[in-house]
PDB file of N, CA and C in Angstrom:
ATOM      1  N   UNK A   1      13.003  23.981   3.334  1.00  0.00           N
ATOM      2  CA  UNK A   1      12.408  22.917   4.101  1.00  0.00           C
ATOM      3  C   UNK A   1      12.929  21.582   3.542  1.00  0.00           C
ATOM      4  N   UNK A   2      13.598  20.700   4.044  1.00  0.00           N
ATOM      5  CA  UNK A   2      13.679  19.660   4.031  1.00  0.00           C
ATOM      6  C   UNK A   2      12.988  18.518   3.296  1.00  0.00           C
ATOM      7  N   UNK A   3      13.047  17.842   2.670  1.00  0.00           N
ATOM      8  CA  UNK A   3      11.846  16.940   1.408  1.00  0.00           C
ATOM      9  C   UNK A   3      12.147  15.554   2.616  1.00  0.00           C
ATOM     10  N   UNK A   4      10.210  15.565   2.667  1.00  0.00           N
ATOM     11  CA  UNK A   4       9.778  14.574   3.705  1.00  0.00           C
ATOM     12  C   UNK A   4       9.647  12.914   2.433  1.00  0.00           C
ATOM     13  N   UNK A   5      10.939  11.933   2.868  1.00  0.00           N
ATOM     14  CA  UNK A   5      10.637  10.554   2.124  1.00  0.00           C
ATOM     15  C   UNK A   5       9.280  10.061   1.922  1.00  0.00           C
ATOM     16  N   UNK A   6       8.559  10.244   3.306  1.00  0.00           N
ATOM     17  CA  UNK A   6       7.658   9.687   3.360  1.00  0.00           C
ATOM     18  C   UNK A   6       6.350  10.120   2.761  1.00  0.00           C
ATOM     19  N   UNK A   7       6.308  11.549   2.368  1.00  0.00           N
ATOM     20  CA  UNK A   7       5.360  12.019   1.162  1.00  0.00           C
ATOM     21  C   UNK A   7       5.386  11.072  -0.012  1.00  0.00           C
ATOM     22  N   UNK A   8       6.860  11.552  -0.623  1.00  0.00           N
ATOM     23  CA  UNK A   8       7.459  11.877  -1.077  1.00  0.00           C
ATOM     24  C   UNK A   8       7.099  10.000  -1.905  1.00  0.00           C
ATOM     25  N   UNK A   9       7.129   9.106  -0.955  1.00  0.00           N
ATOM     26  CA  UNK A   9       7.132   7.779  -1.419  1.00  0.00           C
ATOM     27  C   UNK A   9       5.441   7.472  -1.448  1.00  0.00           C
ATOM     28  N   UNK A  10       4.662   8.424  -1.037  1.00  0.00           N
ATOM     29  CA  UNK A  10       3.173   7.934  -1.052  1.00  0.00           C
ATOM     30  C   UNK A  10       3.042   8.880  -2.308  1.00  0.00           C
ATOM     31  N   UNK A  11       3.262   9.950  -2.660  1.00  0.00           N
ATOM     32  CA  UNK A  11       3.187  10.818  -3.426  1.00  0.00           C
ATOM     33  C   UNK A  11       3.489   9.471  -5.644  1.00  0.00           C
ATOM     34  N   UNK A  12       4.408   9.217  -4.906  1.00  0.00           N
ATOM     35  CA  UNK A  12       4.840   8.407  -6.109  1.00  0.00           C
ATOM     36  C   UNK A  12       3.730   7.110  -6.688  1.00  0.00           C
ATOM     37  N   UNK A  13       3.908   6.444  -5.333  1.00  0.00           N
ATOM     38  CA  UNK A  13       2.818   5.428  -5.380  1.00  0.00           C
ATOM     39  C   UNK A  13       1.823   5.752  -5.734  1.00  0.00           C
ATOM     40  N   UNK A  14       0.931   6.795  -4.904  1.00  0.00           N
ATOM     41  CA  UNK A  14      -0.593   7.380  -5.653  1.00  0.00           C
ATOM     42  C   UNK A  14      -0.511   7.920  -7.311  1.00  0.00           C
ATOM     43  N   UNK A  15       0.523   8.275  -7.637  1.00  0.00           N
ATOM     44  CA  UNK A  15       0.821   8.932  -8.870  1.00  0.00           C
ATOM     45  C   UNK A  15       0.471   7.391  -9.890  1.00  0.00           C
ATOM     46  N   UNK A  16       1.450   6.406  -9.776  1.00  0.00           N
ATOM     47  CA  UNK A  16       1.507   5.234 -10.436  1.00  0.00           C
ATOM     48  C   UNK A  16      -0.070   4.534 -10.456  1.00  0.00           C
ATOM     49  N   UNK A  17      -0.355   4.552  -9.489  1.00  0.00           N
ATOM     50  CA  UNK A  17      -1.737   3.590  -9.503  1.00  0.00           C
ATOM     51  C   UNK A  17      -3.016   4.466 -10.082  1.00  0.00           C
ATOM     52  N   UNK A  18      -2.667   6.008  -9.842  1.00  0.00           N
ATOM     53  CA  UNK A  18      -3.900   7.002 -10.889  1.00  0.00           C
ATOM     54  C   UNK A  18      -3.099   6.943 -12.216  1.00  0.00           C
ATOM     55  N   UNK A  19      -2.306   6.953 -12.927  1.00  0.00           N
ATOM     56  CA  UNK A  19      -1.831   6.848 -14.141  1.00  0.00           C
ATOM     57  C   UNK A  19      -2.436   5.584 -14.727  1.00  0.00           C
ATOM     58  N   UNK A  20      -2.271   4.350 -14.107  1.00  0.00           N
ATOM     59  CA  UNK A  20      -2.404   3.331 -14.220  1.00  0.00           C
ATOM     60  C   UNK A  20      -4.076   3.292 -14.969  1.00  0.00           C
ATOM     61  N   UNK A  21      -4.718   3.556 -13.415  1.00  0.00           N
ATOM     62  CA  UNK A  21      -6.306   3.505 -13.826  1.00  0.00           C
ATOM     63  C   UNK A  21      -6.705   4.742 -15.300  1.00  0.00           C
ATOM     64  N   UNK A  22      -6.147   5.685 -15.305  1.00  0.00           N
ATOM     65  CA  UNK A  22      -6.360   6.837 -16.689  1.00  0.00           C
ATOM     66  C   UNK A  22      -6.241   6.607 -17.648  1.00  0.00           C
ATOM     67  N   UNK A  23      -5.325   5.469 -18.021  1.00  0.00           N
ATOM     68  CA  UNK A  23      -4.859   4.789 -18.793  1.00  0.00           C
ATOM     69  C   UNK A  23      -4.864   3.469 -19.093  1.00  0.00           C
ATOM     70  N   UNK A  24      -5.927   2.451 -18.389  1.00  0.00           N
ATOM     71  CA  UNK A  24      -6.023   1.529 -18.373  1.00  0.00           C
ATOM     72  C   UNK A  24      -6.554   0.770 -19.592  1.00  0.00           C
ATOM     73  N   UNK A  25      -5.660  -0.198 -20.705  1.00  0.00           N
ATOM     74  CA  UNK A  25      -6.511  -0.528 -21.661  1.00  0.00           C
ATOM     75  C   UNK A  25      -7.823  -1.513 -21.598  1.00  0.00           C
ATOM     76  N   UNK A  26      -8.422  -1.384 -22.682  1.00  0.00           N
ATOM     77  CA  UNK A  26      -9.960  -1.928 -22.095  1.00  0.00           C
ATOM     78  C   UNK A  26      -9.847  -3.372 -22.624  1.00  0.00           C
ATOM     79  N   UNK A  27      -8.376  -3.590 -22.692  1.00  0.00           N
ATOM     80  CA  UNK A  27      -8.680  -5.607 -22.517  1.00  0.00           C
ATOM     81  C   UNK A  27      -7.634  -6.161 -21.400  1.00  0.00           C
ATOM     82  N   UNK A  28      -7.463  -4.748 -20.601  1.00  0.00           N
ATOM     83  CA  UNK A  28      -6.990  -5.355 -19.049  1.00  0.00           C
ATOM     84  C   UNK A  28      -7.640  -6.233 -18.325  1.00  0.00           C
ATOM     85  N   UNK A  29      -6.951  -7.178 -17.554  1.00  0.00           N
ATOM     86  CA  UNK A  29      -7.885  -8.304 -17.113  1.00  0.00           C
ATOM     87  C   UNK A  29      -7.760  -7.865 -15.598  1.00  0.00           C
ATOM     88  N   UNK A  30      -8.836  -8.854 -14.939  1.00  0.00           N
ATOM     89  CA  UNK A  30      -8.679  -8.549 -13.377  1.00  0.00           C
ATOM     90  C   UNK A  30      -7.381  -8.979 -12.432  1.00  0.00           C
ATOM     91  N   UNK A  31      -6.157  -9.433 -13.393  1.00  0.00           N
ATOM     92  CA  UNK A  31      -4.947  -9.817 -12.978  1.00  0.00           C
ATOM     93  C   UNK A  31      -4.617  -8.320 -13.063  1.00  0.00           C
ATOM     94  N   UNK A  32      -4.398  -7.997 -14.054  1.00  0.00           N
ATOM     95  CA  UNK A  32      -3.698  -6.458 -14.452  1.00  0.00           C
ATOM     96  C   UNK A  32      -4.467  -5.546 -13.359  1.00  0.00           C
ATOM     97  N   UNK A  33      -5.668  -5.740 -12.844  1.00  0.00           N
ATOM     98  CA  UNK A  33      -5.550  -4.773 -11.439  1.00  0.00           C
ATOM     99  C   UNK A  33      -5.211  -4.755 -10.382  1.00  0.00           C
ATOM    100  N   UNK A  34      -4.975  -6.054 -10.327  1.00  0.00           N
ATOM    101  CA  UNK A  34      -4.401  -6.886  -8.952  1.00  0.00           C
ATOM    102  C   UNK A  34      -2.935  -6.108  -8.992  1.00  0.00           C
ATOM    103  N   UNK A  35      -2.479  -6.751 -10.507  1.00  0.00           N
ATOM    104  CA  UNK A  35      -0.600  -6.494  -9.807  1.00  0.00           C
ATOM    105  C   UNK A  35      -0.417  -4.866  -9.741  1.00  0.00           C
ATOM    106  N   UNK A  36      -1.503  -3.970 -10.475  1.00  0.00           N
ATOM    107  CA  UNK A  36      -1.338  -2.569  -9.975  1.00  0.00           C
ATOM    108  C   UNK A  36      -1.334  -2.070  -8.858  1.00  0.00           C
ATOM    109  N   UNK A  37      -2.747  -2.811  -7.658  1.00  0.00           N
ATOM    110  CA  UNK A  37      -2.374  -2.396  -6.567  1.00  0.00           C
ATOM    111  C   UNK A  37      -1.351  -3.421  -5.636  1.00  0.00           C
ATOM    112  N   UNK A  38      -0.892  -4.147  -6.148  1.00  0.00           N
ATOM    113  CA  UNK A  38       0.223  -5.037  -5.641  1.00  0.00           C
ATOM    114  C   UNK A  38       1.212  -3.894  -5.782  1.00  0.00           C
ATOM    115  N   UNK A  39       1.426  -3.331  -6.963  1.00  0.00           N
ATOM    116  CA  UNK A  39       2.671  -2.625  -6.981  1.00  0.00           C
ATOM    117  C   UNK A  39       2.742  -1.315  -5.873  1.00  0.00           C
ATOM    118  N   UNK A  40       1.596  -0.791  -5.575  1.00  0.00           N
ATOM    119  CA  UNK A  40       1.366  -0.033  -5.093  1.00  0.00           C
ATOM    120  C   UNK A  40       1.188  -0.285  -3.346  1.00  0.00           C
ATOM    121  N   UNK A  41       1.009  -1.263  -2.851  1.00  0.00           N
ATOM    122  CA  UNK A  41       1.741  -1.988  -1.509  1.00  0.00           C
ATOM    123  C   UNK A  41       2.896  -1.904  -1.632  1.00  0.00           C
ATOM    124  N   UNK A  42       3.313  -2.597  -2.380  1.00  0.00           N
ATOM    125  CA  UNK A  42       4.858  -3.148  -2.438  1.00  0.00           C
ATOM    126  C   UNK A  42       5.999  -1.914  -2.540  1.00  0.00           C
ATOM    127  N   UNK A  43       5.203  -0.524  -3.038  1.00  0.00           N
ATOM    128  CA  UNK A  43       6.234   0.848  -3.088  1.00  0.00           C
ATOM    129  C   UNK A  43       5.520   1.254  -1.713  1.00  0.00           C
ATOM    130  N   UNK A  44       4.514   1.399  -0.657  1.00  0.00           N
ATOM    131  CA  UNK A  44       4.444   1.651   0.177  1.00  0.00           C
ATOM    132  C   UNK A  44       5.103   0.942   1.500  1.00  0.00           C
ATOM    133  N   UNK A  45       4.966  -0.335   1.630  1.00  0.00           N
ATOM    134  CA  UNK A  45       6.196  -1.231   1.824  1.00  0.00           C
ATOM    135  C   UNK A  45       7.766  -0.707   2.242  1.00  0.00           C
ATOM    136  N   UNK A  46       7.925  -0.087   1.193  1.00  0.00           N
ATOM    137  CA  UNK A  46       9.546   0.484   1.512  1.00  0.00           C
ATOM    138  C   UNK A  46       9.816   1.494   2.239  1.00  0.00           C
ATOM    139  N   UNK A  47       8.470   2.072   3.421  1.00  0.00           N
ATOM    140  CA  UNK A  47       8.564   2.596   4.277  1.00  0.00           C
ATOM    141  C   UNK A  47       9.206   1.415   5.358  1.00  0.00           C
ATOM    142  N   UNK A  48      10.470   2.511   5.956  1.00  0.00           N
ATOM    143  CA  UNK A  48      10.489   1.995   7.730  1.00  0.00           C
ATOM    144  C   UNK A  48       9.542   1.657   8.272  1.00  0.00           C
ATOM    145  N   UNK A  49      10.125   0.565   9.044  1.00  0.00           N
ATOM    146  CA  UNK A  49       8.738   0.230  10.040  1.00  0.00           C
ATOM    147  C   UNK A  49       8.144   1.329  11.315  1.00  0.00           C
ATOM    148  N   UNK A  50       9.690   2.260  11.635  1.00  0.00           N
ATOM    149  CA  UNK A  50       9.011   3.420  12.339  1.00  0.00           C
ATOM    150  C   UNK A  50       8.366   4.139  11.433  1.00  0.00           C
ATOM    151  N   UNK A  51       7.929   4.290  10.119  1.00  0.00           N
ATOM    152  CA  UNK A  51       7.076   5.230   9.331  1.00  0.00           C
ATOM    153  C   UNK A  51       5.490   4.736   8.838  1.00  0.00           C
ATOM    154  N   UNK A  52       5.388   2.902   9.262  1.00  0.00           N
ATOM    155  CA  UNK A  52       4.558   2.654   9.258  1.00  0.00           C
ATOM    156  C   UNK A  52       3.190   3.319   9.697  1.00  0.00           C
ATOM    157  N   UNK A  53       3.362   3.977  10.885  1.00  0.00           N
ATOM    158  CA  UNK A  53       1.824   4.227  11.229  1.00  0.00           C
ATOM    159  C   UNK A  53       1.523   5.835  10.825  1.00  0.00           C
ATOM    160  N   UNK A  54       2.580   6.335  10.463  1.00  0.00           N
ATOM    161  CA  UNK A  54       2.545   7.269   9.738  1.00  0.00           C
ATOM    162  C   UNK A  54       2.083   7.384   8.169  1.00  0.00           C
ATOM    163  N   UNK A  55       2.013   6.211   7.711  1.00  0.00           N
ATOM    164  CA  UNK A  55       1.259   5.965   6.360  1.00  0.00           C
ATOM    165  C   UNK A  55       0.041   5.597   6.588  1.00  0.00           C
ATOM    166  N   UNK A  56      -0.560   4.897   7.228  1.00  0.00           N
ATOM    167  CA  UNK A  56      -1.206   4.731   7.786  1.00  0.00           C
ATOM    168  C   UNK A  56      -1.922   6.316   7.627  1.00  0.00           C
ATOM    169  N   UNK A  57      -1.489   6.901   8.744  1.00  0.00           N
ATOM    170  CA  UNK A  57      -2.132   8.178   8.994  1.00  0.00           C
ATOM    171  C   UNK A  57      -2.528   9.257   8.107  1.00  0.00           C
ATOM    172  N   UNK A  58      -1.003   8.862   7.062  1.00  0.00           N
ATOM    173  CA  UNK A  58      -1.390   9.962   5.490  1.00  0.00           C
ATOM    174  C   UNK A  58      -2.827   9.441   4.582  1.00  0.00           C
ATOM    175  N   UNK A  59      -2.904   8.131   4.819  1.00  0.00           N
ATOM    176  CA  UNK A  59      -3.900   7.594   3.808  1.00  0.00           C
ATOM    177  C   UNK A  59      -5.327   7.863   4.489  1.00  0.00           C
ATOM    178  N   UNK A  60      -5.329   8.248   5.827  1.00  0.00           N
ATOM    179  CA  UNK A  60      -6.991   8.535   6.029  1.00  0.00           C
ATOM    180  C   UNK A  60      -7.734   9.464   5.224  1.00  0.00           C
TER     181      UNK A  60
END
């Protein structure tokens, strides 16, 4: 079967932002959560815009 990008790029993103929080040190500030889920737009983002509503759809 074929490896779907578009998992494949939500798969990554969700990975980064639960690592993130598991590991979060306890003199992270409320900046340091911001740019986590910033980062985590910003790798969802690099979906096509035809894959847009398809992320969309994975995240319900």
């Amino acid at each position: 079967m074929p490896e779907d990008h578009l998992t494949t790029l939500l798969a990554e993103a969700l990975r980064d932002l639960v690592l993130f929080v598991e590991n979060r040190p306890e003199d992270a500030t409320p900046e340091d959560d911001v740019r986590a889920l910033e980062d985590f737009v910003y790798v969802l983002g690099q979906a096509s815009p035809a894959d847009r509503a398809r992320v969309r759809h994975l995240l319900r």
